[in-house]
N, C-alpha and C. Protein backbone atom coordinates (compact mmCIF):
# COMPACT_ATOMS: atom_id res chain seq x y z
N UNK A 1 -17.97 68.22 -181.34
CA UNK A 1 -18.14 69.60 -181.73
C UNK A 1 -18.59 70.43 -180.52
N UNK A 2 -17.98 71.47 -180.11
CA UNK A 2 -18.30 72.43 -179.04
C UNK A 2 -19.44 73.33 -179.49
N UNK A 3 -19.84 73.11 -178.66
CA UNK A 3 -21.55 74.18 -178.98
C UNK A 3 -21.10 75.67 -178.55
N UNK A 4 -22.05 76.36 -179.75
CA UNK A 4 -21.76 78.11 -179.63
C UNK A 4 -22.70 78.81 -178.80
N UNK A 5 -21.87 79.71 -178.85
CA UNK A 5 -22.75 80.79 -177.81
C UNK A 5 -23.38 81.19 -178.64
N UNK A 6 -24.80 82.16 -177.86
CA UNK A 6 -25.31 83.03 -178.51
C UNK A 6 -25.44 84.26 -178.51
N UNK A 7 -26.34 85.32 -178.90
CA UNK A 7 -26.56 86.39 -178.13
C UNK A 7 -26.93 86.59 -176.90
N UNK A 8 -27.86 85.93 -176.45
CA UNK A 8 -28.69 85.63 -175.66
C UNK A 8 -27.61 85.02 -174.38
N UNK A 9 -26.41 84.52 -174.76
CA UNK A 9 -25.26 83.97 -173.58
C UNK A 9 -25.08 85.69 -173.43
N UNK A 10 -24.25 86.02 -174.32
CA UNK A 10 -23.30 87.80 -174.22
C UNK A 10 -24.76 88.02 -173.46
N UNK A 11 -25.53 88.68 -173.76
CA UNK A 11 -26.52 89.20 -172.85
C UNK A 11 -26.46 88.96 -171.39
N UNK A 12 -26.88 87.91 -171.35
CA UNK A 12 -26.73 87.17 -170.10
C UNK A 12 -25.83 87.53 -169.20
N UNK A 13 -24.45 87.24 -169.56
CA UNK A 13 -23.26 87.73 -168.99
C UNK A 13 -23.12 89.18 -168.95
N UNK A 14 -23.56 90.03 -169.78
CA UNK A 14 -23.43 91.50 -169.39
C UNK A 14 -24.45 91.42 -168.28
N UNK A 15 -25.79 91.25 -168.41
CA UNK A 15 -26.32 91.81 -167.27
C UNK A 15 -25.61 91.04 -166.08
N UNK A 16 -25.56 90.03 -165.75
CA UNK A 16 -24.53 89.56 -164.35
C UNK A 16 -23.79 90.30 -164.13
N UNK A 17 -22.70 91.01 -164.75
CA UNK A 17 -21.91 92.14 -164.53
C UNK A 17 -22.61 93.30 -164.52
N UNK A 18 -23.47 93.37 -164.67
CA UNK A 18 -24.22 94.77 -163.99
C UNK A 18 -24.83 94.58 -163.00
N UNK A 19 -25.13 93.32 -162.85
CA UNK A 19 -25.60 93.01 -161.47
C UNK A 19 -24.24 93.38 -160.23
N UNK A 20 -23.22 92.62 -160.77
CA UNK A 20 -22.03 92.61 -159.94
C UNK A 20 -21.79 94.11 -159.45
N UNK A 21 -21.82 95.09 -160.47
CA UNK A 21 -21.73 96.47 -160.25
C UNK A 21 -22.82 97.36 -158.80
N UNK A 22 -23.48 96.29 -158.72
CA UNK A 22 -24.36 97.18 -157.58
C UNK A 22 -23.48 97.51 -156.16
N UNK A 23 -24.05 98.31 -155.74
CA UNK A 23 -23.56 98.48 -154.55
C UNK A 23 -23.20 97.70 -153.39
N UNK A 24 -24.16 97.37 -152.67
CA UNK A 24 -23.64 96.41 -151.95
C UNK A 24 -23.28 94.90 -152.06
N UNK A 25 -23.55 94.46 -153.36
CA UNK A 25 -22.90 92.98 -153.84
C UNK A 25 -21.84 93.78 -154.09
N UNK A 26 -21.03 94.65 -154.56
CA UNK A 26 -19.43 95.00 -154.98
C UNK A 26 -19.06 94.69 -153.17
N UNK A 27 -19.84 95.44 -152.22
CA UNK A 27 -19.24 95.84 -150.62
C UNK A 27 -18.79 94.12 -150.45
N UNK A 28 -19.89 93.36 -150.46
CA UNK A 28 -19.69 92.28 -150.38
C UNK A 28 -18.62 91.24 -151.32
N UNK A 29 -18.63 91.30 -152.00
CA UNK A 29 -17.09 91.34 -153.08
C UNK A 29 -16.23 91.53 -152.59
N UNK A 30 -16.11 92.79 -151.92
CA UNK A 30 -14.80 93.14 -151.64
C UNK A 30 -14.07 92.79 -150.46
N UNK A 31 -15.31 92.33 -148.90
CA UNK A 31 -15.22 91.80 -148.51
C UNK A 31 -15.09 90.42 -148.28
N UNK A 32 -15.47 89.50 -149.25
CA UNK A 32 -14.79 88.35 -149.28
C UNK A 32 -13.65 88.10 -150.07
N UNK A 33 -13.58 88.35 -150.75
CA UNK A 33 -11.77 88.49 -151.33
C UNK A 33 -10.74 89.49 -150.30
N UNK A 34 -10.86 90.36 -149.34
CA UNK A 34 -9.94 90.53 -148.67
C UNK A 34 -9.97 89.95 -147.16
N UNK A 35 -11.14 89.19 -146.65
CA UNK A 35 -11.27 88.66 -145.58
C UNK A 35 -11.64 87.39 -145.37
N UNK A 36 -12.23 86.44 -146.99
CA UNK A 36 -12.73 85.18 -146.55
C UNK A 36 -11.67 84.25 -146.94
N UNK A 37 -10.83 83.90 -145.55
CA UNK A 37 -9.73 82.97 -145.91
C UNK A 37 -9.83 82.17 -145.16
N UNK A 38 -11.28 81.41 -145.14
CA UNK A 38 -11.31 79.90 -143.88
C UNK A 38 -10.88 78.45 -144.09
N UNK A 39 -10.68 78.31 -143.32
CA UNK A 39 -10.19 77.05 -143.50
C UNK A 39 -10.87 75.51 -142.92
N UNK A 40 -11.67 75.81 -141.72
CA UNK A 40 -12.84 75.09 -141.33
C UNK A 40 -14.32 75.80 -140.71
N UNK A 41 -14.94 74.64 -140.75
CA UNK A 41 -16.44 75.82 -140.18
C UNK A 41 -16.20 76.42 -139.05
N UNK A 42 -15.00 76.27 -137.88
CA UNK A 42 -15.29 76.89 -136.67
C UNK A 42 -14.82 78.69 -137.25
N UNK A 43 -13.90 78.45 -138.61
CA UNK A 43 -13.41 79.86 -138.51
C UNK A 43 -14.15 80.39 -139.47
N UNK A 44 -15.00 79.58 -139.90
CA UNK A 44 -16.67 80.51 -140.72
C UNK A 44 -17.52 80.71 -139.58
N UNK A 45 -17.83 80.21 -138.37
CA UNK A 45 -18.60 80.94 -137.31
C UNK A 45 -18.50 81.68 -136.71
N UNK A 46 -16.62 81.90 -136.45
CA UNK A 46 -16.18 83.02 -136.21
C UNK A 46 -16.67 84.15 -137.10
N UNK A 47 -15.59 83.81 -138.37
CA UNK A 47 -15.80 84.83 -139.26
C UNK A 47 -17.42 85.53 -139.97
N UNK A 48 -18.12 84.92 -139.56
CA UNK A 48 -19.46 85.17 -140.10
C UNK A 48 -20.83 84.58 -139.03
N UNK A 49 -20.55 85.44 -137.90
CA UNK A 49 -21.47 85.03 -136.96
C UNK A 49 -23.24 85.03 -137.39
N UNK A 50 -23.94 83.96 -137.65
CA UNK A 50 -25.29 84.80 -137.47
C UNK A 50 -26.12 85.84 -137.15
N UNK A 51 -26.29 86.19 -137.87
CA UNK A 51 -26.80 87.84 -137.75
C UNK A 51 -26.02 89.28 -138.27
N UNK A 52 -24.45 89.30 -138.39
CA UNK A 52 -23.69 89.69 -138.65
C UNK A 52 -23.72 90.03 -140.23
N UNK A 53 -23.04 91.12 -140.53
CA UNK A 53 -22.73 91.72 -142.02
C UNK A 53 -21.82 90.68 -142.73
N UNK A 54 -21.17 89.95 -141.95
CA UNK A 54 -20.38 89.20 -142.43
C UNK A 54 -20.85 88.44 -143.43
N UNK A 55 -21.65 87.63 -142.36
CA UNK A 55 -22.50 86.02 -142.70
C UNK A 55 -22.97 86.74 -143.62
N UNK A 56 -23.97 87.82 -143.50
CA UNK A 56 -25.09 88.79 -145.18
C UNK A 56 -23.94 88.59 -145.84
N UNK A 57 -22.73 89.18 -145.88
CA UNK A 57 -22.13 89.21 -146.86
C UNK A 57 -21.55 87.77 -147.66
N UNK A 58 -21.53 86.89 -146.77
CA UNK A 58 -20.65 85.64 -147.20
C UNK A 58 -21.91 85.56 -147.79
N UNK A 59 -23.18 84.98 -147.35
CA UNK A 59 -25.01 84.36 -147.87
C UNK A 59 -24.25 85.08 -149.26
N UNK A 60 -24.39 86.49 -149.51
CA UNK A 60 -25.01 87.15 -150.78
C UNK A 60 -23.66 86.83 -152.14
N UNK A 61 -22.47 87.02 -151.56
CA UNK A 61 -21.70 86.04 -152.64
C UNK A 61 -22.19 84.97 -153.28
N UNK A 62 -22.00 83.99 -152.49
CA UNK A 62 -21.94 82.66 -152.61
C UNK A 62 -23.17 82.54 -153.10
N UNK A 63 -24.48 82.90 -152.67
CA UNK A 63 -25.66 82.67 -153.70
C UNK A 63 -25.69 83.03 -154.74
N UNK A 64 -24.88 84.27 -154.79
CA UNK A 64 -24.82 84.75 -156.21
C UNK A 64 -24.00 83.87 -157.10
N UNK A 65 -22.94 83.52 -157.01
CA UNK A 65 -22.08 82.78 -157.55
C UNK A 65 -22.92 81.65 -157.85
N UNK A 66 -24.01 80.68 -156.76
CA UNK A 66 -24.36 79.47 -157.10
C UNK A 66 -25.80 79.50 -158.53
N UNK A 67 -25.85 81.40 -157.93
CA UNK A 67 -27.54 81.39 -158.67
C UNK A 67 -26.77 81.28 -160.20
N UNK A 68 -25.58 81.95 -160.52
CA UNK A 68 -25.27 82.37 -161.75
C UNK A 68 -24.44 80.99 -162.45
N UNK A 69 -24.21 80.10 -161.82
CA UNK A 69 -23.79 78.40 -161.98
C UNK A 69 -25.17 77.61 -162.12
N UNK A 70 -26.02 78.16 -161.60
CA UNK A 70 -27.38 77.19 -161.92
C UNK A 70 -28.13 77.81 -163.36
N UNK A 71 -27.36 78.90 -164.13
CA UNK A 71 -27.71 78.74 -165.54
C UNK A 71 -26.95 77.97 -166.08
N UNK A 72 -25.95 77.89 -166.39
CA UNK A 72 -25.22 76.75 -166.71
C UNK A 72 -25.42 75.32 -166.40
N UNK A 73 -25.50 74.92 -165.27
CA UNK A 73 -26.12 73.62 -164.98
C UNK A 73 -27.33 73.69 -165.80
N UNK A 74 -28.49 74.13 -165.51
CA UNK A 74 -29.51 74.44 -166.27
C UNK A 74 -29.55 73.99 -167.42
N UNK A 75 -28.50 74.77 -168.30
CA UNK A 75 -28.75 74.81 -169.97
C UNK A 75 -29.38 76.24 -170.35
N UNK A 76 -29.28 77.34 -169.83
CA UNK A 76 -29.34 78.41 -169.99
C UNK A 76 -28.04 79.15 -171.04
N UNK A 77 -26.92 79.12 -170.20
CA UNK A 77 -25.63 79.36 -170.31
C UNK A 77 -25.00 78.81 -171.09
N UNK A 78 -24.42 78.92 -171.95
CA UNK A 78 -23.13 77.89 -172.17
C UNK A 78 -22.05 78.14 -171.68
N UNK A 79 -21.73 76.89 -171.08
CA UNK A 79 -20.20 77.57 -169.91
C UNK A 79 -18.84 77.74 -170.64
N UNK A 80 -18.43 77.10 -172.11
CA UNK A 80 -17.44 77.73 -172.47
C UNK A 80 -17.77 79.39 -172.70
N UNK A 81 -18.27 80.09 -173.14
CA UNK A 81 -18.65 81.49 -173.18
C UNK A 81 -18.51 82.06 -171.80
N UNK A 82 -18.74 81.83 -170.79
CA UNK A 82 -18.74 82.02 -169.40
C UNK A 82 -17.30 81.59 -168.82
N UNK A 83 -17.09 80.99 -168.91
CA UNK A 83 -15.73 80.94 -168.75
C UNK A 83 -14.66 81.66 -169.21
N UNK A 84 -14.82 82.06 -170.06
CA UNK A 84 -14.15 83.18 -170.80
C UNK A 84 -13.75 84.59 -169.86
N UNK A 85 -15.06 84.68 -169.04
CA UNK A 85 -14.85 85.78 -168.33
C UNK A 85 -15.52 85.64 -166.69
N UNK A 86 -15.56 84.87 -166.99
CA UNK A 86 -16.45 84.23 -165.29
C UNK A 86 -15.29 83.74 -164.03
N UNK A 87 -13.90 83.97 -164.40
CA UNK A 87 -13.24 83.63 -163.20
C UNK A 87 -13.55 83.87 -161.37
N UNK A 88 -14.24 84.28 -161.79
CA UNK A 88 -14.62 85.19 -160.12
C UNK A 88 -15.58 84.09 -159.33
N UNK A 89 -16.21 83.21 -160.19
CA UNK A 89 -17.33 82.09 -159.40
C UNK A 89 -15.92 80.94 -159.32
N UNK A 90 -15.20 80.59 -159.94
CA UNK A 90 -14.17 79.73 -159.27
C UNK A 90 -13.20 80.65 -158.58
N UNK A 91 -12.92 81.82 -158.12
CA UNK A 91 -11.96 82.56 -156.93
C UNK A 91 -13.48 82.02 -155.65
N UNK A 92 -14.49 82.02 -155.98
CA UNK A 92 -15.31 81.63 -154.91
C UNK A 92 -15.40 80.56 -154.72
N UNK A 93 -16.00 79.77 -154.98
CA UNK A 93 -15.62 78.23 -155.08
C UNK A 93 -14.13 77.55 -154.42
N UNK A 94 -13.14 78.32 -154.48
CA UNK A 94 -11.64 77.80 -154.59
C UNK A 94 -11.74 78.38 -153.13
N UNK A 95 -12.55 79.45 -152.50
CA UNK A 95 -12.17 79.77 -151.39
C UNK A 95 -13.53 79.46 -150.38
N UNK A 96 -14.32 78.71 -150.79
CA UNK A 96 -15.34 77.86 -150.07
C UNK A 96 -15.35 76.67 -149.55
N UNK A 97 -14.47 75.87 -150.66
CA UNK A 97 -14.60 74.65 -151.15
C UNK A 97 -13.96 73.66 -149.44
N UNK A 98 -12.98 74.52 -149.02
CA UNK A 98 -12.81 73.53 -147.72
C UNK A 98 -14.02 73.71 -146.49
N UNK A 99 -14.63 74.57 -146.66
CA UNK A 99 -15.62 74.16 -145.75
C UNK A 99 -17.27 73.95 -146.29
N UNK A 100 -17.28 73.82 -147.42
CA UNK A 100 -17.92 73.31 -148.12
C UNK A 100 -19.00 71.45 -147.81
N UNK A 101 -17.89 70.68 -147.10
CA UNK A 101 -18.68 69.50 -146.58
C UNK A 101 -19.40 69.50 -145.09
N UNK A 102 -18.36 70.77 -144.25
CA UNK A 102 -18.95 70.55 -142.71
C UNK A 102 -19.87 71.74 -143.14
N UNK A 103 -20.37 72.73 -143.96
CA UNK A 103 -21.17 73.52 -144.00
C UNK A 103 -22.88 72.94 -144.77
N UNK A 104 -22.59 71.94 -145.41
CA UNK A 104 -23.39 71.46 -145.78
C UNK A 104 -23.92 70.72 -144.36
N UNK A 105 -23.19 69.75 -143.94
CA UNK A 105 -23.76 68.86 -142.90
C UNK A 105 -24.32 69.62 -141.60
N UNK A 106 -23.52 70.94 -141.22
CA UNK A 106 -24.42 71.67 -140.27
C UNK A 106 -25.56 71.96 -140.66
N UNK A 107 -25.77 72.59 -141.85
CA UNK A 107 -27.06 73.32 -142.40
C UNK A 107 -28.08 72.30 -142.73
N UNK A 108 -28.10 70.95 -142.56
CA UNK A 108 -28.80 69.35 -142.79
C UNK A 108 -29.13 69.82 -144.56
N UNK A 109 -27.95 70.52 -145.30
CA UNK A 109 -28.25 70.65 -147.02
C UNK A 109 -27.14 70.22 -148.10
N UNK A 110 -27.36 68.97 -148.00
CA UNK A 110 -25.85 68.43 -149.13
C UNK A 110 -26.03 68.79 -150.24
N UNK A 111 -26.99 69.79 -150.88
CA UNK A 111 -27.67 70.97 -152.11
C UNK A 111 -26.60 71.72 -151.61
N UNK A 112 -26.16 72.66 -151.25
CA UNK A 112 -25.59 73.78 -150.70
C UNK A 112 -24.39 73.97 -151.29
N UNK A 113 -24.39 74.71 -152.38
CA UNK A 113 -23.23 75.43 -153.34
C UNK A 113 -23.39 74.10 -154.32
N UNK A 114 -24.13 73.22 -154.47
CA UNK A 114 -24.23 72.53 -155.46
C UNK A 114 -23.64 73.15 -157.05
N UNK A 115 -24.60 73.98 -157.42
CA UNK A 115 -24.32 73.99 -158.75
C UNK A 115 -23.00 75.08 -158.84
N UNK A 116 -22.87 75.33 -158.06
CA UNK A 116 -21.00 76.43 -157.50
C UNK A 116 -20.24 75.32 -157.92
N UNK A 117 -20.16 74.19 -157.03
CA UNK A 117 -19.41 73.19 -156.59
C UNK A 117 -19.19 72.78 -158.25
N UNK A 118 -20.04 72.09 -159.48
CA UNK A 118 -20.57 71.55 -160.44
C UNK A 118 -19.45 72.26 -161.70
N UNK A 119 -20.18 74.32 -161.56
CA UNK A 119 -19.35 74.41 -162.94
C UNK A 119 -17.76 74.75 -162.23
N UNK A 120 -17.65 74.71 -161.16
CA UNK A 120 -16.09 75.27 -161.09
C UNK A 120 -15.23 74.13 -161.40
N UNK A 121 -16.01 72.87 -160.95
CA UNK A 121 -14.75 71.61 -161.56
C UNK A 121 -14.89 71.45 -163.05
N UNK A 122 -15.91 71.98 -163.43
CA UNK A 122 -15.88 72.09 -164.68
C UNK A 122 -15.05 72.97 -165.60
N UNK A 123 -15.41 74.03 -164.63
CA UNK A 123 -13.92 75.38 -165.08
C UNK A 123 -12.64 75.18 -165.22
N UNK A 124 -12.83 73.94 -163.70
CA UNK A 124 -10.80 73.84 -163.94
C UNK A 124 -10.79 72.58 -164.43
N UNK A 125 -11.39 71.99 -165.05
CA UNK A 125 -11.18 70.73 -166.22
C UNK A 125 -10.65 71.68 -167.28
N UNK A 126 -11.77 72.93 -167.86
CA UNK A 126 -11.81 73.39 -168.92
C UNK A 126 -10.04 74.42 -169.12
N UNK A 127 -9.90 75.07 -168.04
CA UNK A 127 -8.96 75.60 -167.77
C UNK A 127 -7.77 75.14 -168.21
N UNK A 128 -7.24 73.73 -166.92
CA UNK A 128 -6.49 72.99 -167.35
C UNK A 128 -6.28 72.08 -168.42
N UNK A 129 -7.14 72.07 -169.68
CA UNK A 129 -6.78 71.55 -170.69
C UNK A 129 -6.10 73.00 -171.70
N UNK A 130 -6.60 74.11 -171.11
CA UNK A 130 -6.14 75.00 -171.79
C UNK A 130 -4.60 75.93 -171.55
N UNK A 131 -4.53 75.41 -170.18
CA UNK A 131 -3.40 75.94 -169.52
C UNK A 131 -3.14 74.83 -168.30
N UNK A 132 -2.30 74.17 -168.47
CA UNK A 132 -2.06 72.77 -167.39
C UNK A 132 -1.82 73.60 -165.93
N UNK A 133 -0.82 74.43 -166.12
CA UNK A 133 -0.21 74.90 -164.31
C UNK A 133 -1.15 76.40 -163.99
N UNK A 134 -1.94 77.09 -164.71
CA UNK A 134 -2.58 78.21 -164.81
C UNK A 134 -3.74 77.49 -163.40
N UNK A 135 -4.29 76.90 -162.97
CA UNK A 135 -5.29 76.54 -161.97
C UNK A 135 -4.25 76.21 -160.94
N UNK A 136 -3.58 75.79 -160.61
CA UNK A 136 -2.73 75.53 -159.85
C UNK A 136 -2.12 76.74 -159.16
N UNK A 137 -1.54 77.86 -160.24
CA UNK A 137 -1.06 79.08 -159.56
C UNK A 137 -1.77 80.28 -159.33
N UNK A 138 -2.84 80.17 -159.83
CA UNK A 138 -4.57 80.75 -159.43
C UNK A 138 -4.64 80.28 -157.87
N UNK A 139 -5.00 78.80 -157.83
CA UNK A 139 -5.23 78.86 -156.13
C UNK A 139 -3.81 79.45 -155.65
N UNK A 140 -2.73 79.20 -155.59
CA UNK A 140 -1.90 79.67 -155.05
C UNK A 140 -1.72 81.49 -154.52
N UNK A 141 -2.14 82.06 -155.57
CA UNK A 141 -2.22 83.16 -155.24
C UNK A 141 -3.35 83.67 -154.58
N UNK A 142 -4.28 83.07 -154.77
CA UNK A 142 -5.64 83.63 -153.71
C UNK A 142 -5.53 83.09 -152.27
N UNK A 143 -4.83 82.04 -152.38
CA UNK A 143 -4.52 81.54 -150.73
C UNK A 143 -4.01 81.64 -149.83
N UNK A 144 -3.21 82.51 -150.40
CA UNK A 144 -1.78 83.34 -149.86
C UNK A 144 -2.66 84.12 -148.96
N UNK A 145 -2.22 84.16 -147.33
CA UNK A 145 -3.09 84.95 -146.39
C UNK A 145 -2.68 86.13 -146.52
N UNK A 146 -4.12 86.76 -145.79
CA UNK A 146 -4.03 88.40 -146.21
C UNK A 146 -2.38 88.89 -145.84
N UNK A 147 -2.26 90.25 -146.19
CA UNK A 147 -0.62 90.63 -145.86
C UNK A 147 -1.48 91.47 -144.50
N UNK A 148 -0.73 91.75 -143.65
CA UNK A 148 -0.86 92.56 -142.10
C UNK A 148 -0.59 93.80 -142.95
């Protein structure tokens, strides 16, 4: 039996999306969906030098994404309810995920996007039982490098 949401999930999830609405987490949003297309850590040091708006911007995603996966891990969340409308922490995840092992091992933190890492395979378990080729042509289209 699949466990229900509650109010207290809908809640939850609205305020995250009002969170999302702020100002500079949207700047940052917008900047990693039209610029974070790495493929190993040398082109995340490029792309996001220390100290740089970049790196702030990559940090403030990706924490966000991991803080809002660690209700779910948790037991806060229920992730079918979240999933419903949460695609945006697996577009992050899906575009982390290859540098995801040498970013851990530089930073000496094999924690690092943990609970990111956790519900997105969980997402595309959940996904792909619901739509077999729908995760498949999801990455495809986000991977597709920027157009010039």
């Amino acid at each position: 039996m699949k466990a229900c949401g509650t109010y207290d999930d809908v809640n939850l999830i609205l305020r995250l999306y009002e969170i999302r609405r702020e100002t500079k987490l949207r700047q940052a949003r917008a900047w990693f969906a039209g610029s974070f297309h790495v493929k190993t850590i040398d082109d995340w040091t490029k792309l996001c030098p220390i100290g740089s708006e970049e790196n702030a911007y990559f940090r403030m995603v990706v924490t966000y994404w991991d803080m809002v996966a660690s209700f779910i891990t948790g037991g806060v969340l229920q992730e079918e309810i979240f999933f419903a409308s949460g695609r945006e922490l697996l577009f992050t995840w899906t575009r982390v995920s290859p540098i995801a092992a040498a970013y851990r091992e530089r930073v000496k933190d094999p924690t690092a996007f943990g609970n990111l890492e956790t519900v997105a395979n969980s997402f595309i378990k959940w996904w792909t039982a619901r739509a077999p080729d729908a995760y498949e042509a999801f990455v495809q289209r986000i991977s597709a490098p920027p157009k010039s």
